[in-house]
C-alpha atoms as a PDB file:
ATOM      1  CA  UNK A   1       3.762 -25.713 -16.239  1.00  0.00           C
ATOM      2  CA  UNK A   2       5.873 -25.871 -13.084  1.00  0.00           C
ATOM      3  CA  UNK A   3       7.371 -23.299 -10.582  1.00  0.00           C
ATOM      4  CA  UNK A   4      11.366 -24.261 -12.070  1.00  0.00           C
ATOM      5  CA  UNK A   5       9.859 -23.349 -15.307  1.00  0.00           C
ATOM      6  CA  UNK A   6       7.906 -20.189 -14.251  1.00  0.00           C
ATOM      7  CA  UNK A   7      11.416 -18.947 -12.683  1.00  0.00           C
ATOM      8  CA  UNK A   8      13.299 -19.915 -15.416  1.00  0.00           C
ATOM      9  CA  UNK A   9      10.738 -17.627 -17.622  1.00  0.00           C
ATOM     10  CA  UNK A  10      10.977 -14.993 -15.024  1.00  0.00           C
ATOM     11  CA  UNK A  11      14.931 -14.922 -15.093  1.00  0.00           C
ATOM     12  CA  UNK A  12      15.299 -14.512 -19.090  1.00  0.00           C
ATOM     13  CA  UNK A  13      12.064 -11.586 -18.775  1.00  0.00           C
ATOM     14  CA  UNK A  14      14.098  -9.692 -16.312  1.00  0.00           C
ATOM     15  CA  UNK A  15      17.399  -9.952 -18.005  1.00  0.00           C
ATOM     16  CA  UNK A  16      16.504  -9.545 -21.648  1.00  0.00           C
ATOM     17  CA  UNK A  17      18.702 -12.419 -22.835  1.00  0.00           C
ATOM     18  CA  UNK A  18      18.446 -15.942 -22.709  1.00  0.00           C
ATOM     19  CA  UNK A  19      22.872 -16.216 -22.481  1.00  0.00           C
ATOM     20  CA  UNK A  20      22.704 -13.723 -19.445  1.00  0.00           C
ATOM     21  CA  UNK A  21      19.794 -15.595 -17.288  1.00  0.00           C
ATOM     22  CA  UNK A  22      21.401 -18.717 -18.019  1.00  0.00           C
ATOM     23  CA  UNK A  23      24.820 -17.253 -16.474  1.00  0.00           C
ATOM     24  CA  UNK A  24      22.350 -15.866 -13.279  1.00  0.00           C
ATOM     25  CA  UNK A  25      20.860 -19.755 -13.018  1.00  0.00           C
ATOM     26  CA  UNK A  26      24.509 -20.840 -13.190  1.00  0.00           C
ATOM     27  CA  UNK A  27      22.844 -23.517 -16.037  1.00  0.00           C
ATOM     28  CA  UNK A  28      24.053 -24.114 -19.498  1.00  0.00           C
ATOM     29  CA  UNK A  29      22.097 -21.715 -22.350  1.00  0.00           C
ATOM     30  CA  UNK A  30      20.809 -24.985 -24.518  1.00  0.00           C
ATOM     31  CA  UNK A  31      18.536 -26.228 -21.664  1.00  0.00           C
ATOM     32  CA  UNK A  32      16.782 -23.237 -20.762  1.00  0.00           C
ATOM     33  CA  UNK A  33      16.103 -22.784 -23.725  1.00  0.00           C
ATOM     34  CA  UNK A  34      14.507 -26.134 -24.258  1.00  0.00           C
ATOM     35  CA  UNK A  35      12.794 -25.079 -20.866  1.00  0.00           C
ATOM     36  CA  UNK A  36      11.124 -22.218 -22.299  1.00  0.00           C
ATOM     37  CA  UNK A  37      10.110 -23.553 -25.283  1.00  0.00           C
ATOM     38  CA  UNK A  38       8.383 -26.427 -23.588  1.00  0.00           C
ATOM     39  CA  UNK A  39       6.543 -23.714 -21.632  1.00  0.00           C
ATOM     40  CA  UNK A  40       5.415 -21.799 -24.583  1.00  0.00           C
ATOM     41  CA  UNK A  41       4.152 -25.474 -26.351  1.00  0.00           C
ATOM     42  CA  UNK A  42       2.730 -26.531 -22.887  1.00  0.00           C
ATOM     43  CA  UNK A  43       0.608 -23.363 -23.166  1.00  0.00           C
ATOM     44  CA  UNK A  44      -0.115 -22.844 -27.018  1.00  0.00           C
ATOM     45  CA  UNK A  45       1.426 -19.100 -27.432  1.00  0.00           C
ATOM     46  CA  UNK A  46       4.574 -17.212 -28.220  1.00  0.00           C
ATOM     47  CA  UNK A  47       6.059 -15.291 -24.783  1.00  0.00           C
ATOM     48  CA  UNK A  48       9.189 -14.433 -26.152  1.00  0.00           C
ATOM     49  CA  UNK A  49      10.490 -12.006 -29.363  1.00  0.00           C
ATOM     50  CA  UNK A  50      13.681 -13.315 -30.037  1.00  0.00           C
ATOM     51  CA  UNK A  51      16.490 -11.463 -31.511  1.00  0.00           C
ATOM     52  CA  UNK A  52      20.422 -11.352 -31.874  1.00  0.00           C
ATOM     53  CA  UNK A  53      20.291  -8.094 -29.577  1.00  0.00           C
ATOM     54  CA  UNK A  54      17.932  -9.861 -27.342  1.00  0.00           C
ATOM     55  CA  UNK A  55      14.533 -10.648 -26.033  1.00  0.00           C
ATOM     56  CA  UNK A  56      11.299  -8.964 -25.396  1.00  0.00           C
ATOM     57  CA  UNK A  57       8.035  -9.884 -23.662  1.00  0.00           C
ATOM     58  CA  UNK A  58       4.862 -10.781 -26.275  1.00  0.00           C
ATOM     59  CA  UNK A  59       1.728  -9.752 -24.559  1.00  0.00           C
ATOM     60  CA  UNK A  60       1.252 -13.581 -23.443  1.00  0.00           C
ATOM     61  CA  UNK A  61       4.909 -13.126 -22.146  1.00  0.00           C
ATOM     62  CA  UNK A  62       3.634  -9.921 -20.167  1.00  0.00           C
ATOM     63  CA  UNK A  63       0.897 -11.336 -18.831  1.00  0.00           C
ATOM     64  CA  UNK A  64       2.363 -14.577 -17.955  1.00  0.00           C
ATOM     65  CA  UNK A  65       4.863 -12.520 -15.907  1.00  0.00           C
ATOM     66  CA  UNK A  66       2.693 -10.544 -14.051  1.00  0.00           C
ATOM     67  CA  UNK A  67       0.853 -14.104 -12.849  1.00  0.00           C
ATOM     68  CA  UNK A  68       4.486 -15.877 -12.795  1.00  0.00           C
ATOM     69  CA  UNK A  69       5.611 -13.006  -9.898  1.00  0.00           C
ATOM     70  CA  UNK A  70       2.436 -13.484  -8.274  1.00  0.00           C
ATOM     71  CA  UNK A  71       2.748 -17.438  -8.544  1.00  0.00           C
ATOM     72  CA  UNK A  72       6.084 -17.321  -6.930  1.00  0.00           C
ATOM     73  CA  UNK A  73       5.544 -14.732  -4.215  1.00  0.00           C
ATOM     74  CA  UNK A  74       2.854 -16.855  -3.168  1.00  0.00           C
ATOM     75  CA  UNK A  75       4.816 -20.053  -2.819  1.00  0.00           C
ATOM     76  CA  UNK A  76       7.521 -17.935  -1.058  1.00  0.00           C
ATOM     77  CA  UNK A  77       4.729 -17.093   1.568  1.00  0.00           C
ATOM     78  CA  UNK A  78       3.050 -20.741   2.092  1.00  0.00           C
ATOM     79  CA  UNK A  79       6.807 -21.951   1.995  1.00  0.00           C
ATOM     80  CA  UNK A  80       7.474 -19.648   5.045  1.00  0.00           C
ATOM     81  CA  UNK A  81       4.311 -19.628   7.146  1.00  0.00           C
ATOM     82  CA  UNK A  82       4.136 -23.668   6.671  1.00  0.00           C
ATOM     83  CA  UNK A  83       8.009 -23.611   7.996  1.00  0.00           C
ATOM     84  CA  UNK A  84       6.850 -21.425  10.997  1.00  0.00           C
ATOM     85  CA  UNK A  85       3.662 -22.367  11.860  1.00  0.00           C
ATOM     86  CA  UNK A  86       4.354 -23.836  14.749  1.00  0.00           C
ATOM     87  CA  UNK A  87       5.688 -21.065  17.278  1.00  0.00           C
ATOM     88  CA  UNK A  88       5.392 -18.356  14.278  1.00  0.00           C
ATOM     89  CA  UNK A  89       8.659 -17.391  14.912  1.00  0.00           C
ATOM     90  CA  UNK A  90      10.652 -16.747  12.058  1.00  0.00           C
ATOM     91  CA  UNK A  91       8.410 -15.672   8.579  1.00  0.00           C
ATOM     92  CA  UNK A  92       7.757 -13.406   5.832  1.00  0.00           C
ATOM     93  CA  UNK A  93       4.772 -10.983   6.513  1.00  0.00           C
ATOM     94  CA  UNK A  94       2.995  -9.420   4.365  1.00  0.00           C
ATOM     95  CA  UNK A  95       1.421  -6.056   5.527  1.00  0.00           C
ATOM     96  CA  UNK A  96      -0.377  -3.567   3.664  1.00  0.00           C
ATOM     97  CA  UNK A  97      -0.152   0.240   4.486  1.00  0.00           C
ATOM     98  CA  UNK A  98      -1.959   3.127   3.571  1.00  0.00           C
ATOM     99  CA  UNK A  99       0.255   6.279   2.895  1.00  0.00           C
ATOM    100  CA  UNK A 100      -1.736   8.000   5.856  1.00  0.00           C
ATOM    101  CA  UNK A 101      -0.837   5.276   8.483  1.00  0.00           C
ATOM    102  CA  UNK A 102       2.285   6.755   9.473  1.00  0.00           C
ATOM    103  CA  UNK A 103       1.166   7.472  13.148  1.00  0.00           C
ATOM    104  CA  UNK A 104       0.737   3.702  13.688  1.00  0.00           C
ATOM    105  CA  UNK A 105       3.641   1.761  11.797  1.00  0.00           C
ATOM    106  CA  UNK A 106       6.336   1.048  12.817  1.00  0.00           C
ATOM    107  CA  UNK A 107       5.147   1.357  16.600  1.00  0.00           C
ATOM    108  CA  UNK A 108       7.095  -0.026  19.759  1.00  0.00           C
ATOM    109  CA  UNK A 109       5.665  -3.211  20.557  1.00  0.00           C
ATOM    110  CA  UNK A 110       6.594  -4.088  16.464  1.00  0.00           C
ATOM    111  CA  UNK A 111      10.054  -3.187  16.767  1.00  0.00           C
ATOM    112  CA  UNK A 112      10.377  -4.885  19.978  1.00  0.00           C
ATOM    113  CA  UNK A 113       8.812  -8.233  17.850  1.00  0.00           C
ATOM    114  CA  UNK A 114      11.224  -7.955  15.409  1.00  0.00           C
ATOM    115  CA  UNK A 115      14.023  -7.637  17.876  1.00  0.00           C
ATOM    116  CA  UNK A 116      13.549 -10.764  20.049  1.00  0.00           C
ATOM    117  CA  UNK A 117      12.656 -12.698  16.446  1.00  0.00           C
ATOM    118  CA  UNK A 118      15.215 -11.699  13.806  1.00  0.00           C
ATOM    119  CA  UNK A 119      14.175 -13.695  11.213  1.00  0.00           C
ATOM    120  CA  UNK A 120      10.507 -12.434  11.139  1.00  0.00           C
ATOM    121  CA  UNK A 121      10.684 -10.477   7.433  1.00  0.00           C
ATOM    122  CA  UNK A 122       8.055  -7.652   7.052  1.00  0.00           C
ATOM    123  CA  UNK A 123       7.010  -6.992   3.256  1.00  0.00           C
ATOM    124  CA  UNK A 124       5.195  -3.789   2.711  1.00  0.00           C
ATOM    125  CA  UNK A 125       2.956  -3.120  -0.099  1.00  0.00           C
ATOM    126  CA  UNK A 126       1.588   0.778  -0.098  1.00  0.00           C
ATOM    127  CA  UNK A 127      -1.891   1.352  -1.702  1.00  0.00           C
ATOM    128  CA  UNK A 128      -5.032   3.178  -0.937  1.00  0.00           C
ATOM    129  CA  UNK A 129      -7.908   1.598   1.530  1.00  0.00           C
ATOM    130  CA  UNK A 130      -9.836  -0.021  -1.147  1.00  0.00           C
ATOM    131  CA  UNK A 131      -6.600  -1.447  -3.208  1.00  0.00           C
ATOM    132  CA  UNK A 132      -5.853  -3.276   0.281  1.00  0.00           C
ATOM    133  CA  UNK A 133      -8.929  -5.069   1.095  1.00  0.00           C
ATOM    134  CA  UNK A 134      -8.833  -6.079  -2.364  1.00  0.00           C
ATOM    135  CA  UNK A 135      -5.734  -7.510  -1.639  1.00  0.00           C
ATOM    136  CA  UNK A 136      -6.765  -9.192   1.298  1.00  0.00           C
ATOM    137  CA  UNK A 137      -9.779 -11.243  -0.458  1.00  0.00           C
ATOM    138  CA  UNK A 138      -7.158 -12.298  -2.616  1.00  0.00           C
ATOM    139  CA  UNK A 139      -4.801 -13.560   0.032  1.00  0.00           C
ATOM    140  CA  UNK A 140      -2.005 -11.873  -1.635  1.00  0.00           C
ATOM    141  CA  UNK A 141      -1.226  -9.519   1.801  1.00  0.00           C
ATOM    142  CA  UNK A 142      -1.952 -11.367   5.391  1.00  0.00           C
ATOM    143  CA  UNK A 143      -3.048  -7.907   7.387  1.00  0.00           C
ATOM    144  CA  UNK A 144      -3.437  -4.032   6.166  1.00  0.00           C
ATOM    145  CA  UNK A 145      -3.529  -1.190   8.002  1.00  0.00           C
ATOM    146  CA  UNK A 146      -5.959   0.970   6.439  1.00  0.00           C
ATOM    147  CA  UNK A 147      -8.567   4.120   7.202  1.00  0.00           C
ATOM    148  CA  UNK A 148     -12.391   4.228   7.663  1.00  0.00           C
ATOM    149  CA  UNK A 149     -14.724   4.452   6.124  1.00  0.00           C
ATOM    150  CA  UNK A 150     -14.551   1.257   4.842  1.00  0.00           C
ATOM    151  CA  UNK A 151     -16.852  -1.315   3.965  1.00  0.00           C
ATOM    152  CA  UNK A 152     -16.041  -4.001   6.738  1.00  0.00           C
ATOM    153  CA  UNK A 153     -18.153  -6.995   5.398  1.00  0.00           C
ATOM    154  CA  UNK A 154     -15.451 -10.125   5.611  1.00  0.00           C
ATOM    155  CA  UNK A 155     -12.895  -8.415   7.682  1.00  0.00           C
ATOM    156  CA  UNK A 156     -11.739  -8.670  11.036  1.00  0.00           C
ATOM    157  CA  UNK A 157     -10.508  -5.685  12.528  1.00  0.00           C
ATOM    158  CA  UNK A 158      -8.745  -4.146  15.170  1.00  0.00           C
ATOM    159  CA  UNK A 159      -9.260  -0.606  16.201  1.00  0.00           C
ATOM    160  CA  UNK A 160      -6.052   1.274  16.186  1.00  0.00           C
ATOM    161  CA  UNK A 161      -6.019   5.308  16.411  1.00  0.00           C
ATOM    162  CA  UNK A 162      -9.028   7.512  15.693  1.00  0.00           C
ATOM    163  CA  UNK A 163      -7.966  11.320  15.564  1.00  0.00           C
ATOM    164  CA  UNK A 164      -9.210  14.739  14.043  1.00  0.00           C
ATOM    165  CA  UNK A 165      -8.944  16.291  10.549  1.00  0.00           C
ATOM    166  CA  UNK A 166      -6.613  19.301  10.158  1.00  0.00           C
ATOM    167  CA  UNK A 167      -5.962  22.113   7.938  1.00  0.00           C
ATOM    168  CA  UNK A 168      -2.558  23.043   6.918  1.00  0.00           C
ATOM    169  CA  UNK A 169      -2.637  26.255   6.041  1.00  0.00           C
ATOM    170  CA  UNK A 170       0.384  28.478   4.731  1.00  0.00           C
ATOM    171  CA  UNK A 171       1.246  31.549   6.133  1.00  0.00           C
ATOM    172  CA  UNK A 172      -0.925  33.404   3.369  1.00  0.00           C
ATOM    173  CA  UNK A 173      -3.673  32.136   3.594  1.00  0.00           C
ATOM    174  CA  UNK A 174      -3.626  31.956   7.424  1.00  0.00           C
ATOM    175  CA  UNK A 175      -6.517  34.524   7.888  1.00  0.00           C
ATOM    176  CA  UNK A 176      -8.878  32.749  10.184  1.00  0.00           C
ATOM    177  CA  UNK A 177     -10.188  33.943  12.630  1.00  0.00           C
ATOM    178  CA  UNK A 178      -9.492  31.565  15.434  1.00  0.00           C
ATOM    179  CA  UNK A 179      -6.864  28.436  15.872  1.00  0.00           C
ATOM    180  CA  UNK A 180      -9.693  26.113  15.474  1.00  0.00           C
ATOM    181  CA  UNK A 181     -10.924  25.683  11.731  1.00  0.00           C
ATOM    182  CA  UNK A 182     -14.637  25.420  11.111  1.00  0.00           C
ATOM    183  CA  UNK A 183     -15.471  23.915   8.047  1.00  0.00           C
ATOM    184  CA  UNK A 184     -17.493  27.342   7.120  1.00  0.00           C
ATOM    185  CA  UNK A 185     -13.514  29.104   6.902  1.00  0.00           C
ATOM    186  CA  UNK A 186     -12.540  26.453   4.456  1.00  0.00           C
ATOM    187  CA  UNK A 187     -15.030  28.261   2.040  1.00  0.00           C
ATOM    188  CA  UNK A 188     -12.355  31.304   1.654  1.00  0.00           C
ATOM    189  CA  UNK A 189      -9.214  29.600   0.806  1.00  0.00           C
ATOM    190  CA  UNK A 190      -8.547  27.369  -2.386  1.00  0.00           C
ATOM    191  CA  UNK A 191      -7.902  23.246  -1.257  1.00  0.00           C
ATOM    192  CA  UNK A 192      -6.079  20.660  -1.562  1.00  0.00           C
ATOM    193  CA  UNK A 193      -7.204  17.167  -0.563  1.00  0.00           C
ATOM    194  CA  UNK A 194      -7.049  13.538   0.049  1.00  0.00           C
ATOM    195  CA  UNK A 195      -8.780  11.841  -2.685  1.00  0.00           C
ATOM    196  CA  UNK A 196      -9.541   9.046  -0.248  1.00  0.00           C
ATOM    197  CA  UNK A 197     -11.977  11.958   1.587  1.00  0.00           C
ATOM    198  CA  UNK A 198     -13.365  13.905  -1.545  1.00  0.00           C
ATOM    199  CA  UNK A 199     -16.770  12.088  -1.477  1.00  0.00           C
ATOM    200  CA  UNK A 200     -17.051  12.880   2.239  1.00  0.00           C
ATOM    201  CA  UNK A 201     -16.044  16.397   2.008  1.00  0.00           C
ATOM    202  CA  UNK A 202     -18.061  17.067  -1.158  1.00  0.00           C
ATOM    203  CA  UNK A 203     -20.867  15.989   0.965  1.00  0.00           C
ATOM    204  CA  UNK A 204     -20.486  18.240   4.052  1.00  0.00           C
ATOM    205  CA  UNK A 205     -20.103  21.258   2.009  1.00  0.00           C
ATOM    206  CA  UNK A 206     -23.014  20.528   0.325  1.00  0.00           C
ATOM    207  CA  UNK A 207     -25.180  20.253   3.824  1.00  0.00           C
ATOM    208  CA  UNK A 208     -22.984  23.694   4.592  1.00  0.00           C
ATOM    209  CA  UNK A 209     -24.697  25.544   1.589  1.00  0.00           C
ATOM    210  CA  UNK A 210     -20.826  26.228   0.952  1.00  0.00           C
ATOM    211  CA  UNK A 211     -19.210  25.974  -2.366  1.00  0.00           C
ATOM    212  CA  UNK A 212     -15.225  26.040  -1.853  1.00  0.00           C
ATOM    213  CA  UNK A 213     -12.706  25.537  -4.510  1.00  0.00           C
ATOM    214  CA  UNK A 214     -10.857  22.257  -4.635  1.00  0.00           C
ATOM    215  CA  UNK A 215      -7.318  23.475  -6.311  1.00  0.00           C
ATOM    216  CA  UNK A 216      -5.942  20.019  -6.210  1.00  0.00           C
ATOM    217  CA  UNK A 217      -6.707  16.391  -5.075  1.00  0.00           C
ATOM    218  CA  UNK A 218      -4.458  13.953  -5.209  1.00  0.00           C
ATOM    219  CA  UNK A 219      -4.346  10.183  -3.921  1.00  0.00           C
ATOM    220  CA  UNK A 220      -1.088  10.351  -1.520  1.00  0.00           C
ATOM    221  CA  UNK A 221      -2.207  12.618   1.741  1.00  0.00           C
ATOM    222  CA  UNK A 222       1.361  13.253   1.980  1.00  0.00           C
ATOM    223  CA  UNK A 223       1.179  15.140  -1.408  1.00  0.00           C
ATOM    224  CA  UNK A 224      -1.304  16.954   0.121  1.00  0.00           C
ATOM    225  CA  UNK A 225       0.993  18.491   2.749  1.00  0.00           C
ATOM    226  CA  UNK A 226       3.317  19.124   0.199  1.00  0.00           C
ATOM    227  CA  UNK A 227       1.604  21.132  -1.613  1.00  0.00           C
ATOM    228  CA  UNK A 228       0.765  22.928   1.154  1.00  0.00           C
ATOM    229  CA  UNK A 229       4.120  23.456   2.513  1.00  0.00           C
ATOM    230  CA  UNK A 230       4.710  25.379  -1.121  1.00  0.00           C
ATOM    231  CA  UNK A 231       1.593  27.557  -1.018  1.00  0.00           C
ATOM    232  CA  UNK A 232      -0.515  26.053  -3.365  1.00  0.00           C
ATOM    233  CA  UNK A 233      -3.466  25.664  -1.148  1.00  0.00           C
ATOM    234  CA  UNK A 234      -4.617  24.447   2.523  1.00  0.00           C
ATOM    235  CA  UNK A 235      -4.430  20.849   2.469  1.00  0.00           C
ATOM    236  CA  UNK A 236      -7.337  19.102   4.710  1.00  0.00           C
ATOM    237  CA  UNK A 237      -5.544  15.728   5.766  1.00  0.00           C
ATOM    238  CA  UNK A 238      -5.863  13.458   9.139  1.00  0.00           C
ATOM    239  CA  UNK A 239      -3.597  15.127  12.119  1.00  0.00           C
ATOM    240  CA  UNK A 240      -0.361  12.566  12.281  1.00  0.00           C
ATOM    241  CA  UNK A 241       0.274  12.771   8.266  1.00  0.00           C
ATOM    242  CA  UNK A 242       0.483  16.778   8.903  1.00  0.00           C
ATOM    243  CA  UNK A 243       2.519  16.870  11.952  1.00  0.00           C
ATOM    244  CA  UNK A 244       4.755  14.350  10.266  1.00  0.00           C
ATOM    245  CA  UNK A 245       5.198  15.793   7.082  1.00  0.00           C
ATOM    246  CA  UNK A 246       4.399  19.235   7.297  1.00  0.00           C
ATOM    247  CA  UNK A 247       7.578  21.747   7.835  1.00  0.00           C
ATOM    248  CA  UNK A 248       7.796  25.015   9.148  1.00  0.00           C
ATOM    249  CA  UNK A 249       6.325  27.260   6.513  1.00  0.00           C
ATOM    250  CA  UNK A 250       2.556  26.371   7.071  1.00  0.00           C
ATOM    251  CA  UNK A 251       0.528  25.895  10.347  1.00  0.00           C
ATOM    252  CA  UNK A 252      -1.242  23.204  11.356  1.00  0.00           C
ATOM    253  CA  UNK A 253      -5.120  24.140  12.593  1.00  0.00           C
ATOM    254  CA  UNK A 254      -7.646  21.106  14.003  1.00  0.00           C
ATOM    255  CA  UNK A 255     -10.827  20.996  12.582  1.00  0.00           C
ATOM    256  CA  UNK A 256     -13.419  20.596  15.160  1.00  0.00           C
ATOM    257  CA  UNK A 257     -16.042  18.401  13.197  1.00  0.00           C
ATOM    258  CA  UNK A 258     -16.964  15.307  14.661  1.00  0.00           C
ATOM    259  CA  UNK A 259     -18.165  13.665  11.173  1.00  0.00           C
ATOM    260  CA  UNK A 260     -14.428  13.998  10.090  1.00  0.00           C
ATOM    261  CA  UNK A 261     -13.200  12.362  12.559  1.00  0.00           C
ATOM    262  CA  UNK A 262     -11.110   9.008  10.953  1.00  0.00           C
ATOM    263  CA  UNK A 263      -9.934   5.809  12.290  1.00  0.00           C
ATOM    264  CA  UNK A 264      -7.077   3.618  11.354  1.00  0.00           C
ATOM    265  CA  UNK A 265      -7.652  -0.329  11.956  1.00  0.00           C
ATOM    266  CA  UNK A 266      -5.749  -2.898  11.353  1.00  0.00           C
ATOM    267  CA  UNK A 267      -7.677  -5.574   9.346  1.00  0.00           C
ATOM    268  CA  UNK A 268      -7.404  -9.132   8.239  1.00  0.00           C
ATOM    269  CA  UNK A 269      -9.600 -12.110   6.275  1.00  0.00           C
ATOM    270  CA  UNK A 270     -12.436 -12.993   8.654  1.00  0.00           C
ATOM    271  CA  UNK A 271     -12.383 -16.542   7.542  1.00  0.00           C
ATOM    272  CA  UNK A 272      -8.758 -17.067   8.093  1.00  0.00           C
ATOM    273  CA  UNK A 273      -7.689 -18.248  11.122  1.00  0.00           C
ATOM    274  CA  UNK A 274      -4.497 -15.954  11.788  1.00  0.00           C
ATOM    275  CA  UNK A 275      -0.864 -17.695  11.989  1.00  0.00           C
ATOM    276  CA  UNK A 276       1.300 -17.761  14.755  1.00  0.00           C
ATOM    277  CA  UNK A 277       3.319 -15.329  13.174  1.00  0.00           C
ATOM    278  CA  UNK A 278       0.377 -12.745  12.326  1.00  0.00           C
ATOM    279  CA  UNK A 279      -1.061 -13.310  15.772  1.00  0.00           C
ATOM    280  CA  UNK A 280       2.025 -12.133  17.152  1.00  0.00           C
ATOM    281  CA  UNK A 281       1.758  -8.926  15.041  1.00  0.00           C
ATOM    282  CA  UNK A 282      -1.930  -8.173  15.433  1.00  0.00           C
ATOM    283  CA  UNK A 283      -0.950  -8.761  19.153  1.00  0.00           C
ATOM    284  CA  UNK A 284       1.714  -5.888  18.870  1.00  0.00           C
ATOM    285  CA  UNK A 285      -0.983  -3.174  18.030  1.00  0.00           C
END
């Protein structure tokens, strides 16, 4: 099994017909075929269901695929940073984001990076904390932005923001008492909230003696706000996503309470020694 065979494979699994990829390869049908029939004797198993309409994916076909993508991302990336790793000035980065990191990326010193090197590509991949830093130990991403707490064993880390929790709360439910939330008002209105923070929540209304009713959770703290912003509860989500998000028919009230206090770091393989190219973007933070 090769990489012109895995694209080959990859080209007739995203076009459904054998005629068509060959067209997109700008190759004659008869050899790919004979290309991806080698593949599926090289490996023992069937990856194709072949039909006059067409083809679909077996399960080996699906699963090769989902490895095959992987397979050729990562040549893509060793391809580039080998290219650049001189003066790490022209490469494809890889940088994971949580949905909550808004207030830190894209910031100024990036943009300015990506002005004065033009052929420094940036590919995001969104997922939660815990999603990232298992990409990381798989070397599929190079860096992630994500939020604490966060198990930090392997990781090297950069501290980036550290800011307050805040309620948004819609206009009717906007009964407290003061601009400042305690965590005691949250017992009177029904919540929404960042799955990412449930555990931590759960807990502090527990030492509280408080028993408040979670209308929604959801794993996108922009959802959160959403929700918010049509009435559906007070969302409880770090300060940047609501003042980003949020519009004008809910307020936004800090919560004073220092254990809810969150950090966003930037974070990368401790073992790895970074690239030119990802120094120069952990050096932009």
């Amino acid at each position: 099994m090769n990489f012109r065979q895995l694209e080959y494979f990859l080209a007739v699994a995203d076009a459904g017909q054998i005629t068509a990829a060959a067209r997109q390869l700008h190759m004659a049908q008869p050899p790919l075929s004979y290309q991806i029939k080698q593949l599926e004797a090289e490996l023992g198993v069937t990856l194709l269901n072949r039909a006059t309409s067409g083809v679909t994916l077996t399960p080996a076909g699906q699963l090769l695929q989902n490895y095959a993508r992987q397979l050729m991302d990562l040549r893509e990336r060793a391809d580039s940073q080998v290219r650049s790793l001189g003066q790490g000035l022209a490469g494809v980065l890889s940088v994971g984001v949580v949905s909550s990191s808004m207030g830190a990326m894209p910031n100024v010193k990036l943009r300015t990076l990506t002005r004065h090197y033009p052929k420094v590509q940036i590919r995001l991949f969104e997922d939660n904390t815990y999603g990232l830093i298992d990409r990381l130990k798989q070397h599929l991403i190079d860096v992630a932005i994500v939020r604490t707490p966060f198990s930090a064993v392997g990781l090297a880390s950069k501290e980036l923001m550290t800011e307050n929790m805040v309620a948004v709360v819609p206009r009717k439910y906007d009964h407290f008492p003061a601009a400042t939330v305690q965590v005691t008002d949250l017992a009177e209105v029904p919540l929404i909230i960042y799955r990412r923070f449930e555990r931590l929540f759960q807990t502090t209304f527990a030492e509280q003696g408080i028993h408040p009713f979670i209308a929604c959770t959801c794993d996108d703290a922009r959802t959160a706000v959403q929700w918010a912003d049509a009435r559906m509860g007070v969302a409880v989500v770090p300060q940047t996503v609501a003042e980003e998000i949020s519009g004008a028919t809910a307020a936004i009230r800090p919560i004073r309470y220092q254990p809810w206090r969150t950090t966003l770091k930037l974070v990368w393989p401790a073992e790895v020694t970074p690239s030119p190219l990802l120094q120069r973007f952990i050096d932009s933070y």
